[in-house]
Protein backbone atom coordinates (compact mmCIF):
# COMPACT_ATOMS: atom_id res chain seq x y z
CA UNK A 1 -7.08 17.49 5.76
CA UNK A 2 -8.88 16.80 9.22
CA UNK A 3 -8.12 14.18 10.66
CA UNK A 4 -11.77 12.86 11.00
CA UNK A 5 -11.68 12.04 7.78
CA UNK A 6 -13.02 8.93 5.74
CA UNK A 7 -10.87 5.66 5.31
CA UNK A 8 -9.51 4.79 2.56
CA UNK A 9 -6.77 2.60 0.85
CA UNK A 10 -4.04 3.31 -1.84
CA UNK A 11 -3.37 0.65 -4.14
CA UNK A 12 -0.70 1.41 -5.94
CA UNK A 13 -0.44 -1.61 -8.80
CA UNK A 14 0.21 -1.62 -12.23
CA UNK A 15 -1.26 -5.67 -12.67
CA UNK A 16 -5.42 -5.89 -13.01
CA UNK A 17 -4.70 -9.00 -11.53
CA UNK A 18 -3.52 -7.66 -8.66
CA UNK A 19 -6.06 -5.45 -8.28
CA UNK A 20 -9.01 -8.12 -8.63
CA UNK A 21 -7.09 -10.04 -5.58
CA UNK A 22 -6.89 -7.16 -3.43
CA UNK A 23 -10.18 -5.88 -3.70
CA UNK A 24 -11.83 -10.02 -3.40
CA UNK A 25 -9.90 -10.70 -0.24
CA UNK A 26 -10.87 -7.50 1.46
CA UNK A 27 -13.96 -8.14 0.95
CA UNK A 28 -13.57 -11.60 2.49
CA UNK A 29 -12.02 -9.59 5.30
CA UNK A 30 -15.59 -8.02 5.35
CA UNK A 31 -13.59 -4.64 5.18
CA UNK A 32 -15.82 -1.83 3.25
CA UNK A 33 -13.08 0.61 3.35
CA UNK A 34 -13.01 2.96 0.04
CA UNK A 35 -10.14 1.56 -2.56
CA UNK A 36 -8.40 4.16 -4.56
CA UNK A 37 -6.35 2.84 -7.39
CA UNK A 38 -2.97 4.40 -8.98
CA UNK A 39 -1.31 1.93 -11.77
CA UNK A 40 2.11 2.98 -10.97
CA UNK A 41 4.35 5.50 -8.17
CA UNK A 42 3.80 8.45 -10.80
CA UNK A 43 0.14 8.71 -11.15
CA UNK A 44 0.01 8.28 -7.29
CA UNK A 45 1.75 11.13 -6.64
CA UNK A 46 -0.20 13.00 -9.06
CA UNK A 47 -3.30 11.76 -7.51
CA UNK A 48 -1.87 12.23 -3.71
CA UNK A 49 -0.82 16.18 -4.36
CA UNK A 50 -3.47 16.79 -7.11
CA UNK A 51 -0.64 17.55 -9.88
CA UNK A 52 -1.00 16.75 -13.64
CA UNK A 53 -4.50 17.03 -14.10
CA UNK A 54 -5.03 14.11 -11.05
CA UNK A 55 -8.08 15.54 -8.71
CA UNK A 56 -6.51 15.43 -5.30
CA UNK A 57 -7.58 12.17 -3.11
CA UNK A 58 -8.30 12.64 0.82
CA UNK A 59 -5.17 11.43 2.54
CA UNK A 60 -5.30 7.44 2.38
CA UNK A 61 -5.55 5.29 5.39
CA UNK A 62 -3.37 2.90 4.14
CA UNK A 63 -0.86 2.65 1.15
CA UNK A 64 -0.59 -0.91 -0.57
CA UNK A 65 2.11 -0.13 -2.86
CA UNK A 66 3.89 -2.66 -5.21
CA UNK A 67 7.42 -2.81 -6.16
CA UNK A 68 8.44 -3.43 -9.71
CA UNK A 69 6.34 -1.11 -11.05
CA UNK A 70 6.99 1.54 -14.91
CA UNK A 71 7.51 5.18 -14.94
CA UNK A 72 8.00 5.71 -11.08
CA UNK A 73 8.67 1.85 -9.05
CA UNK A 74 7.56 1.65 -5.50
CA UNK A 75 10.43 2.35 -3.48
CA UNK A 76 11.73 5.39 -5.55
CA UNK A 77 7.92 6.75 -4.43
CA UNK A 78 8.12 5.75 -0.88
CA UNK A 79 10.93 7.91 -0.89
CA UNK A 80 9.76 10.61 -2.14
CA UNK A 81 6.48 10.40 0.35
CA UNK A 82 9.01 9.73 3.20
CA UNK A 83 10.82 13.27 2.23
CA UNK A 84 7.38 15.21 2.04
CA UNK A 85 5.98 16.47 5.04
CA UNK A 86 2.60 15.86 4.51
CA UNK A 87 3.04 12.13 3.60
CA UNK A 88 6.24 11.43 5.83
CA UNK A 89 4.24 9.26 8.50
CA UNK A 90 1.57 7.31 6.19
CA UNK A 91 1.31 3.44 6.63
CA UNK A 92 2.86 1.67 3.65
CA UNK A 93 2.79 -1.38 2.98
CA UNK A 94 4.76 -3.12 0.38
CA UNK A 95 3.03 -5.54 -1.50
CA UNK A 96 5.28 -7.43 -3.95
CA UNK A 97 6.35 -10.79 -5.60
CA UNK A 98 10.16 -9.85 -4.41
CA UNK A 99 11.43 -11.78 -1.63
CA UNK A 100 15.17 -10.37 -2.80
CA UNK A 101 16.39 -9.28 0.71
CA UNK A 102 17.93 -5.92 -0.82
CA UNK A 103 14.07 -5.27 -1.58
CA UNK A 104 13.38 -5.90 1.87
CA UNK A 105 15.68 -3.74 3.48
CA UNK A 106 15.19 -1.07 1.21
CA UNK A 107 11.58 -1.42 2.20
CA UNK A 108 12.94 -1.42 5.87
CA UNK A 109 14.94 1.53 5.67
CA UNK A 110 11.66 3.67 4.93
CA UNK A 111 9.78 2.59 7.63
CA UNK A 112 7.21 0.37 5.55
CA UNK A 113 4.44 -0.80 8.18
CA UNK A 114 4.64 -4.37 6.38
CA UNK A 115 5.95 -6.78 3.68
CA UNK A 116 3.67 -8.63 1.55
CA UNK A 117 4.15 -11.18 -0.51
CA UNK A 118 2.05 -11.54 -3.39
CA UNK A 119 0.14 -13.93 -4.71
CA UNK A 120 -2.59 -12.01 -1.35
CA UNK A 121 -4.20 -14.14 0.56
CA UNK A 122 -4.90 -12.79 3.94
CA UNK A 123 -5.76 -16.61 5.13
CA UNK A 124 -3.00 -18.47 3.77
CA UNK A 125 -0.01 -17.14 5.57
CA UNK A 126 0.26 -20.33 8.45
CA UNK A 127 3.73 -20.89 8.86
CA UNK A 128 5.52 -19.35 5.78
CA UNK A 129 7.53 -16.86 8.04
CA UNK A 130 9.36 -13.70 7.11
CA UNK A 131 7.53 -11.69 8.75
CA UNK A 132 4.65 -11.48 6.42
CA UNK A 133 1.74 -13.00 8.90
CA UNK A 134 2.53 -9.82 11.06
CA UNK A 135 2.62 -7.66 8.15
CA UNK A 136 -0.66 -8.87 7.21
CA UNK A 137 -2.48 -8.63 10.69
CA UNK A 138 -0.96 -5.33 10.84
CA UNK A 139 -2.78 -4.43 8.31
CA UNK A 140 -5.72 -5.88 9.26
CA UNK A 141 -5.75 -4.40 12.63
CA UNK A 142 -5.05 -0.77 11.12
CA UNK A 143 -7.86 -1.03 8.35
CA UNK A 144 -10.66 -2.18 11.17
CA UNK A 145 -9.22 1.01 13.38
CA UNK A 146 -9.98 3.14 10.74
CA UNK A 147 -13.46 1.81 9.63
């Protein structure tokens, strides 16, 4: 994989609501950048090595990955990608209703590049602390680098 190539996001989600609220506020964020969507860690990984009948993706700008998820949840993959070479230094971000602070320093201890609290809206974070307005301009700032 060069490293020239195309943008593009991982969602990892397994709620179509989710997904809808995701894909309307980036494009409120006028951000065009490709969205590739897994419903849960398992069929991500599939899709990420091309395993299981999964066509292998290009290597994702971003990962928006969700927590409390069936079949594989979202830290149990992180770890995983953190283990594998290829994967070890993507940008994750954990998107989640969790505010449980064992959630949040799991997330911590694999290097997540932010901490999202869901319901997503990239306009509404004014003083609700936790970190999450700097997760989100993170974000932000990495996805217009990349476009």
């Amino acid at each position: 994989m060069s490293p020239t190539s195309a943008a593009s996001i991982l969602l990892v989600e397994d709620d179509q609501m989710d997904v809808m609220n995701v894909q309307r506020e980036l494009r409120k964020q006028n951000i065009s950048v490709p969205l590739v969507h897994a419903r849960n860690g398992r069929e991500a990984l599939n899709m990420l090595r091309g395993e299981n009948g999964e066509t292998k993706i290009g290597r994702p700008s971003l990962v928006m990955l969700d927590i409390n998820m069936p079949r594989l949840n979202g830290l149990e993959l992180l770890k995983i990608l953190r283990s594998d070479p290829e994967f070890s230094d993507l940008n994750v971000f954990i998107m989640t209703t969790s505010d449980l602070d064992t959630d949040r320093l799991g997330a911590k201890d694999l290097n997540v590049s932010g901490y999202i609290i869901k319901p997503l809206t990239f306009d509404s974070f004014g003083g609700e602390g936790g970190g999450t307005v700097d997760g989100f301009s993170l974000f932000l700032d990495l996805l217009k680098l990349k476009e």
